[in-house]
PDB file of N, CA and C in Angstrom:
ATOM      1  N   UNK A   1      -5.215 -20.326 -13.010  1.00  0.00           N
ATOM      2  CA  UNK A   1      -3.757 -20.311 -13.019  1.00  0.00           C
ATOM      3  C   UNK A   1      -3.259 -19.690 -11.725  1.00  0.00           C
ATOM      4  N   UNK A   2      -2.135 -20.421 -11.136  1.00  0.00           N
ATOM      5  CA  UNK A   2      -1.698 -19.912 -10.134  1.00  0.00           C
ATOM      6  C   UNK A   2      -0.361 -18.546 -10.040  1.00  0.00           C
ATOM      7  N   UNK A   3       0.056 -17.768  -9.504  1.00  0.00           N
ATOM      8  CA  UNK A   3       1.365 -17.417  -8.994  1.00  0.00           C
ATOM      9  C   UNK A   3       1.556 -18.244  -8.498  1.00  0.00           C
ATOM     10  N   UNK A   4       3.746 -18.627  -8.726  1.00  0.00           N
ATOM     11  CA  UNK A   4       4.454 -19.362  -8.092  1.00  0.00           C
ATOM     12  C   UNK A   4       4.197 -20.479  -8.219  1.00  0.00           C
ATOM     13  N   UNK A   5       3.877 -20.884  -8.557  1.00  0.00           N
ATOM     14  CA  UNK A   5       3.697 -22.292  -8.585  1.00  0.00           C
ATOM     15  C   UNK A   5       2.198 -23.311  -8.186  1.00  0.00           C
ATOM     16  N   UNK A   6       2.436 -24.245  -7.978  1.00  0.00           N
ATOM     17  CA  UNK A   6       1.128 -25.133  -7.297  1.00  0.00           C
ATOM     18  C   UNK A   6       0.523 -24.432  -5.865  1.00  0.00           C
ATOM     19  N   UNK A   7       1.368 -23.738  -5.014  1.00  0.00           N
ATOM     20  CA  UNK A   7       0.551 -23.600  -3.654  1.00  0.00           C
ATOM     21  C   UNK A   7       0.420 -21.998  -3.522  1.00  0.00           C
ATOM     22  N   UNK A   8       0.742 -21.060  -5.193  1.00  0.00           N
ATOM     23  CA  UNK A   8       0.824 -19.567  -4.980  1.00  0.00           C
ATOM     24  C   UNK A   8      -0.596 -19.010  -4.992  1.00  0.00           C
ATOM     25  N   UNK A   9      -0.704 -17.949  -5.942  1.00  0.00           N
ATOM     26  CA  UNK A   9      -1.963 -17.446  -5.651  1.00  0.00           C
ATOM     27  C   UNK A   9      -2.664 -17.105  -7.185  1.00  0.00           C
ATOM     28  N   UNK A  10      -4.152 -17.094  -7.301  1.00  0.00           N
ATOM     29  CA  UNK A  10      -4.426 -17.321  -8.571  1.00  0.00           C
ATOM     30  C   UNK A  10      -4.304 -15.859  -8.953  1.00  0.00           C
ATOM     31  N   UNK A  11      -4.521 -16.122 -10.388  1.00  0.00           N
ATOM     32  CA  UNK A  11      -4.033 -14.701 -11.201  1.00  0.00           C
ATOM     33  C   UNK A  11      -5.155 -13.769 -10.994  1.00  0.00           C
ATOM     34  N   UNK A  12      -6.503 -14.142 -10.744  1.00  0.00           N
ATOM     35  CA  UNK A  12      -7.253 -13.211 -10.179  1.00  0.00           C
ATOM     36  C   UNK A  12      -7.062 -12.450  -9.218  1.00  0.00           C
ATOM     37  N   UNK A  13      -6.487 -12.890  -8.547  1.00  0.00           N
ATOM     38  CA  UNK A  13      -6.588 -12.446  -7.012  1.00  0.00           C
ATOM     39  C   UNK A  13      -5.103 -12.126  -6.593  1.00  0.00           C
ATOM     40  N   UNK A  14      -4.516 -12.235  -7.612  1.00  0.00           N
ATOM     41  CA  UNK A  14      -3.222 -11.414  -7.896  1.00  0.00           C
ATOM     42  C   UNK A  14      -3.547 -10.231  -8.607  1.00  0.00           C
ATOM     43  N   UNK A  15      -4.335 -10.086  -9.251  1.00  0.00           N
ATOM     44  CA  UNK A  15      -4.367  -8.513 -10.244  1.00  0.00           C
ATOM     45  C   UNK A  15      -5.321  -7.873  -9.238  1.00  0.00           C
ATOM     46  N   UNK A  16      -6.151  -8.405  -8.382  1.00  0.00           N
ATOM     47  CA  UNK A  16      -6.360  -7.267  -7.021  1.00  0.00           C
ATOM     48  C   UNK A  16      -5.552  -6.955  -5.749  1.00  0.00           C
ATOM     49  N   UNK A  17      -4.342  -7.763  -5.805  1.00  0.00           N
ATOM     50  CA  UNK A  17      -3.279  -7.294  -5.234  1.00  0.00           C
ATOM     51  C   UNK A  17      -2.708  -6.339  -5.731  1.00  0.00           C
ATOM     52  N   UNK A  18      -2.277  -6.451  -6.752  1.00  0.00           N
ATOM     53  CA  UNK A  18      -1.663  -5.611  -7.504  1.00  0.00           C
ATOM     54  C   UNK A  18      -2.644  -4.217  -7.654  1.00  0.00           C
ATOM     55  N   UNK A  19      -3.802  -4.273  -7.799  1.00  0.00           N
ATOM     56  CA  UNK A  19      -4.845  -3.035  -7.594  1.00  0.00           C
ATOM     57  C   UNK A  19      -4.584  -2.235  -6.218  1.00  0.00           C
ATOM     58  N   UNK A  20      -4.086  -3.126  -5.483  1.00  0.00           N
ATOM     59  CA  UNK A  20      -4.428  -2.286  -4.061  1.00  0.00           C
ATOM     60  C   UNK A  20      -3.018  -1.956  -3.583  1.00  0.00           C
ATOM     61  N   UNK A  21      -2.400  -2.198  -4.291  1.00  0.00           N
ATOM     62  CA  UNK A  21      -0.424  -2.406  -3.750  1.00  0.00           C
ATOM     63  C   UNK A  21      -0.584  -0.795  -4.526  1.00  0.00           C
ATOM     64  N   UNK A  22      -1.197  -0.506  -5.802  1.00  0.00           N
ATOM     65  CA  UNK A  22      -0.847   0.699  -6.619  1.00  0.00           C
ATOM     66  C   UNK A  22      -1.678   1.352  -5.772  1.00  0.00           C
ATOM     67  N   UNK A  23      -3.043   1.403  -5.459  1.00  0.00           N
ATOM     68  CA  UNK A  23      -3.780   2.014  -4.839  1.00  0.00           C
ATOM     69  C   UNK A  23      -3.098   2.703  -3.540  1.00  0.00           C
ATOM     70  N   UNK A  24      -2.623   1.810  -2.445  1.00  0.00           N
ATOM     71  CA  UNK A  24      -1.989   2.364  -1.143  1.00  0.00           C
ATOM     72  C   UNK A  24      -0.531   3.384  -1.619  1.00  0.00           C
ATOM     73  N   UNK A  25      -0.015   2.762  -2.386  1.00  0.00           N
ATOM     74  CA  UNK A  25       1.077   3.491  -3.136  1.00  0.00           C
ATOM     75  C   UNK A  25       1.028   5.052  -3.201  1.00  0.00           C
ATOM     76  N   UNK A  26       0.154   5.347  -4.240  1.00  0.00           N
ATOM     77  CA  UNK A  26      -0.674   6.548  -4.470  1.00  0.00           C
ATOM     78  C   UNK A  26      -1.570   7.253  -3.222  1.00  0.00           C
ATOM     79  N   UNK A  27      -1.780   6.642  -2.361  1.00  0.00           N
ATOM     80  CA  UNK A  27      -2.100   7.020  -1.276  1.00  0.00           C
ATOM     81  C   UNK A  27      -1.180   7.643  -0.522  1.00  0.00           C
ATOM     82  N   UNK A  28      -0.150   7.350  -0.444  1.00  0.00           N
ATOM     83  CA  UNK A  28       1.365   7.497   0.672  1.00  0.00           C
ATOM     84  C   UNK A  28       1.617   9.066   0.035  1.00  0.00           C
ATOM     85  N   UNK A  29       1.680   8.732  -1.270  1.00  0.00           N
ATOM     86  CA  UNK A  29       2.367   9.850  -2.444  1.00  0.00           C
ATOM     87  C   UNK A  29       1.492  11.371  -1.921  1.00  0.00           C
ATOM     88  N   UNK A  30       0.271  11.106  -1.763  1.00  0.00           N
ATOM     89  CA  UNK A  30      -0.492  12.042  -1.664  1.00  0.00           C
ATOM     90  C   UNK A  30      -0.739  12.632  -0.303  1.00  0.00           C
ATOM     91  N   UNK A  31      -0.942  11.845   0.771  1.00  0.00           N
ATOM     92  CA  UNK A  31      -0.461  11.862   1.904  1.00  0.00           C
ATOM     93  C   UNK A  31       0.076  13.028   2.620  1.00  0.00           C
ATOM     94  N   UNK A  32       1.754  12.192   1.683  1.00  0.00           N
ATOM     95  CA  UNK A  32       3.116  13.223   1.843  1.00  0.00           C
ATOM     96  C   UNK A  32       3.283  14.432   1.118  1.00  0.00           C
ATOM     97  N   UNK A  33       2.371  14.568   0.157  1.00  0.00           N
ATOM     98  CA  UNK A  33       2.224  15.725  -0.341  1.00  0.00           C
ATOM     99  C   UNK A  33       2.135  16.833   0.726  1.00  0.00           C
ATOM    100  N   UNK A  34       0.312  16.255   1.126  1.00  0.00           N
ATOM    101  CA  UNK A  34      -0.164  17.031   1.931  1.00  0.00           C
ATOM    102  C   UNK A  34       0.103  17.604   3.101  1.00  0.00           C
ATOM    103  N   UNK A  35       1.046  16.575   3.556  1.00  0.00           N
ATOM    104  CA  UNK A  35       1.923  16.572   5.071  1.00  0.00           C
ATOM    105  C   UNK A  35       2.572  17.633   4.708  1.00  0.00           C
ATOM    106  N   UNK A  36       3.178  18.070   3.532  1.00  0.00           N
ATOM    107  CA  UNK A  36       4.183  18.757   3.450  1.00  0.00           C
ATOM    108  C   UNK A  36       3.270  20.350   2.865  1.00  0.00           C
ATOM    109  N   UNK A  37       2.612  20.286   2.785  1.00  0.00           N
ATOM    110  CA  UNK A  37       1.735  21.589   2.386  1.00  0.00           C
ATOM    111  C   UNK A  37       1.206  22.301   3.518  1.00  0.00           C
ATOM    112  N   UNK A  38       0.630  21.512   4.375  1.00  0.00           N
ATOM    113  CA  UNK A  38      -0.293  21.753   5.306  1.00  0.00           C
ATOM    114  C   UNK A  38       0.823  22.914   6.159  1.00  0.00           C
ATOM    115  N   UNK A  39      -0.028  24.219   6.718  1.00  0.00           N
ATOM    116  CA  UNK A  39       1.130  25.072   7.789  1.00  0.00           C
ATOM    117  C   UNK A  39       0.366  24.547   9.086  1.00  0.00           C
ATOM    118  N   UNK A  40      -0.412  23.821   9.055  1.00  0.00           N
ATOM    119  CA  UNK A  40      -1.497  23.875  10.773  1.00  0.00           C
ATOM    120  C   UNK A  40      -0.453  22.143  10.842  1.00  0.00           C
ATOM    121  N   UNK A  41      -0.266  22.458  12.127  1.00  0.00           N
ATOM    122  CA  UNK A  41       0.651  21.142  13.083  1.00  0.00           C
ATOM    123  C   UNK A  41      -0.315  19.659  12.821  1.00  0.00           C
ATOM    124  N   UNK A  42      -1.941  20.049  13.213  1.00  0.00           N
ATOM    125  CA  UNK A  42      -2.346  19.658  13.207  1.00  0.00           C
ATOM    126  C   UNK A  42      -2.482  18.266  12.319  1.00  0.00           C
ATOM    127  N   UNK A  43      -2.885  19.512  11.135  1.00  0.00           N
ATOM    128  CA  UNK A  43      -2.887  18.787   9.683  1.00  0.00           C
ATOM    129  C   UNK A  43      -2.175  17.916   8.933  1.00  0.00           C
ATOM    130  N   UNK A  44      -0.892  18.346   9.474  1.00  0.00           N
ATOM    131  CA  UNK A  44       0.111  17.798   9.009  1.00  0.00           C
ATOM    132  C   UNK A  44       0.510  16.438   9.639  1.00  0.00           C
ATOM    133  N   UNK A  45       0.372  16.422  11.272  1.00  0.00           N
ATOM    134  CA  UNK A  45       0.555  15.017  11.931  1.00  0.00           C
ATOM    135  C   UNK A  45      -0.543  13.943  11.272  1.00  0.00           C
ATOM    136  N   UNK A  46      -1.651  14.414  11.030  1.00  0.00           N
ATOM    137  CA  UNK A  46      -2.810  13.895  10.454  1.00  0.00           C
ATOM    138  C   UNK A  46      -2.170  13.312   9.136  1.00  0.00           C
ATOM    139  N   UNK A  47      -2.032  14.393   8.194  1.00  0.00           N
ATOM    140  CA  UNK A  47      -1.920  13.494   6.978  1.00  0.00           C
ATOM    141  C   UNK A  47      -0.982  12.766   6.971  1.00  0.00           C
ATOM    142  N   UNK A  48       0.787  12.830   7.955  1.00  0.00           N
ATOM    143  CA  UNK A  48       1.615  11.998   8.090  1.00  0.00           C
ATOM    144  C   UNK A  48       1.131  10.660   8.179  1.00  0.00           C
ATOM    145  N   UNK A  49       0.175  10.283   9.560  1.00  0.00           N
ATOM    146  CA  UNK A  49      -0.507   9.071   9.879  1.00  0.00           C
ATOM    147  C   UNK A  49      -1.216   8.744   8.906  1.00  0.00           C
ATOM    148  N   UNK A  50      -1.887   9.069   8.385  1.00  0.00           N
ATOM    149  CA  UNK A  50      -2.184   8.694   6.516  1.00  0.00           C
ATOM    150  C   UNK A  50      -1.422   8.017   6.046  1.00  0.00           C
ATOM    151  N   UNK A  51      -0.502   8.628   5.858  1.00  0.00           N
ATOM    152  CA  UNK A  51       0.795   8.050   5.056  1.00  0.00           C
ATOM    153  C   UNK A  51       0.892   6.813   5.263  1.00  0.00           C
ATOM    154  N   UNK A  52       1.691   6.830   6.592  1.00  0.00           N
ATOM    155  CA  UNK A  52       2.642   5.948   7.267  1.00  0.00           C
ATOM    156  C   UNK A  52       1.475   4.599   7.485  1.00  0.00           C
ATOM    157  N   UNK A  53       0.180   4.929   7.907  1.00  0.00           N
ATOM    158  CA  UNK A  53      -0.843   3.947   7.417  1.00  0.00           C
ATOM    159  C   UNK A  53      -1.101   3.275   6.107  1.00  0.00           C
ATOM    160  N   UNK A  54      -0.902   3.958   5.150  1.00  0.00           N
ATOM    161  CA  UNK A  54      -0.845   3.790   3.990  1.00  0.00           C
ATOM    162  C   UNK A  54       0.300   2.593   3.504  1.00  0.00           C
ATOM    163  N   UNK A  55       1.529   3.292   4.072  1.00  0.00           N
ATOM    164  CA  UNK A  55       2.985   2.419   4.208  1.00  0.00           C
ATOM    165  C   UNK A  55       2.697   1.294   4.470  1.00  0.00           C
ATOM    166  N   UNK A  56       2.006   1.146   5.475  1.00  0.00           N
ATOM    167  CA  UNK A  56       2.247  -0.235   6.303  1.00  0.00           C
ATOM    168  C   UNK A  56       1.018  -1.297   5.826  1.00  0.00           C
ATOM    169  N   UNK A  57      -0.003  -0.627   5.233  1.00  0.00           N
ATOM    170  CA  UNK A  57      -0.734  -1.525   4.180  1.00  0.00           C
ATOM    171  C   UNK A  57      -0.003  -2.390   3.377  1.00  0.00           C
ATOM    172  N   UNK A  58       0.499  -1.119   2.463  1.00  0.00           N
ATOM    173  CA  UNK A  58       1.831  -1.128   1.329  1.00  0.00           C
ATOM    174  C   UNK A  58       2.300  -2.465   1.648  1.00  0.00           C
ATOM    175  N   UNK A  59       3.066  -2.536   2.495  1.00  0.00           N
ATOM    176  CA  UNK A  59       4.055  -3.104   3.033  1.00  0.00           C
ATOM    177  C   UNK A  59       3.640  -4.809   3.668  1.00  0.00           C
ATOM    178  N   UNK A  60       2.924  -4.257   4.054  1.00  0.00           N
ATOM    179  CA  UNK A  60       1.902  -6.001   4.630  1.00  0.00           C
ATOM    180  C   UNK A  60       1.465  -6.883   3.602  1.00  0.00           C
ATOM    181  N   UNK A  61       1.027  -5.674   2.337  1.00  0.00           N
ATOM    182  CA  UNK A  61       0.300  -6.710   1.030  1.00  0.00           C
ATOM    183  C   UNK A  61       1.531  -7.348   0.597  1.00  0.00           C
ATOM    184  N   UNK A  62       2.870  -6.637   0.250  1.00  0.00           N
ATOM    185  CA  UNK A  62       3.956  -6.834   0.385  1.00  0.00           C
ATOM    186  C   UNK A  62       4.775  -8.033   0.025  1.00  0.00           C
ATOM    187  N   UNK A  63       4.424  -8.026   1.724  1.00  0.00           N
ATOM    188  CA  UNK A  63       4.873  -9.416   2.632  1.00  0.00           C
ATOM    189  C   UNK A  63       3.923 -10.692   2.803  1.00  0.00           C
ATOM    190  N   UNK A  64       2.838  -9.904   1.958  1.00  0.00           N
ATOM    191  CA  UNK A  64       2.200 -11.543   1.693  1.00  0.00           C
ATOM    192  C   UNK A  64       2.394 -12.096   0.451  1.00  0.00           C
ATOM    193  N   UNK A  65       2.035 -11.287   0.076  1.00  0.00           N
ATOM    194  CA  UNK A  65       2.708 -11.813  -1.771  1.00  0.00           C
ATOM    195  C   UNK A  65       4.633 -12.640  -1.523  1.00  0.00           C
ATOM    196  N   UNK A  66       5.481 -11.745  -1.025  1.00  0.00           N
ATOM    197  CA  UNK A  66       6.423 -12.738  -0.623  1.00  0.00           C
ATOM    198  C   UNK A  66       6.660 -13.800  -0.307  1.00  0.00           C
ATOM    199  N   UNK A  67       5.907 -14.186   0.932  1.00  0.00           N
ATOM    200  CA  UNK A  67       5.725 -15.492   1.325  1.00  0.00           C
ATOM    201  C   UNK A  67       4.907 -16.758   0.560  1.00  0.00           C
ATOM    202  N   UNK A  68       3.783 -16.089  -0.732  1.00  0.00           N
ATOM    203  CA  UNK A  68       3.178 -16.874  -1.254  1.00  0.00           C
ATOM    204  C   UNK A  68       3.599 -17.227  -2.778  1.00  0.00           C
ATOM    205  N   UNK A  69       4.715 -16.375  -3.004  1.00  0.00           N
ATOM    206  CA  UNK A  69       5.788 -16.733  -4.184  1.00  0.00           C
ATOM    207  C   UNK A  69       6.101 -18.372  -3.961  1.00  0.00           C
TER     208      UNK A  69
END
């Protein structure tokens, strides 16, 4: 079975989208936790780029699932 229609994406391989959309999600969450805990500069630019890496996973799986609606 497909998403969207005839040219979307099968339901398999939609519920590991969906695995990894929650996965990066929870990643960001934790991230920003840490960003925000951390007192060393260091640490904190570090786990930001985590994040914001995290985000842009997020965000890419996203935008493919969009386009394949």
């Amino acid at each position: 079975m497909r998403f969207g229609g005839g040219s979307g994406i099968e339901a398999r391989n939609l519920m590991i989208l969906e695995d990894q959309l929650r996965l990066h999600a929870q990643a960001v969450k934790k991230c920003e936790l840490y960003a925000a805990s951390f007192a060393d500069p260091a640490l904190k630019s570090c786990a930001s780029q985590l994040a914001k890496h995290h985000r842009e996973c997020f965000l890419g799986l996203m935008n493919y699932l969009d386009a394949h609606r």
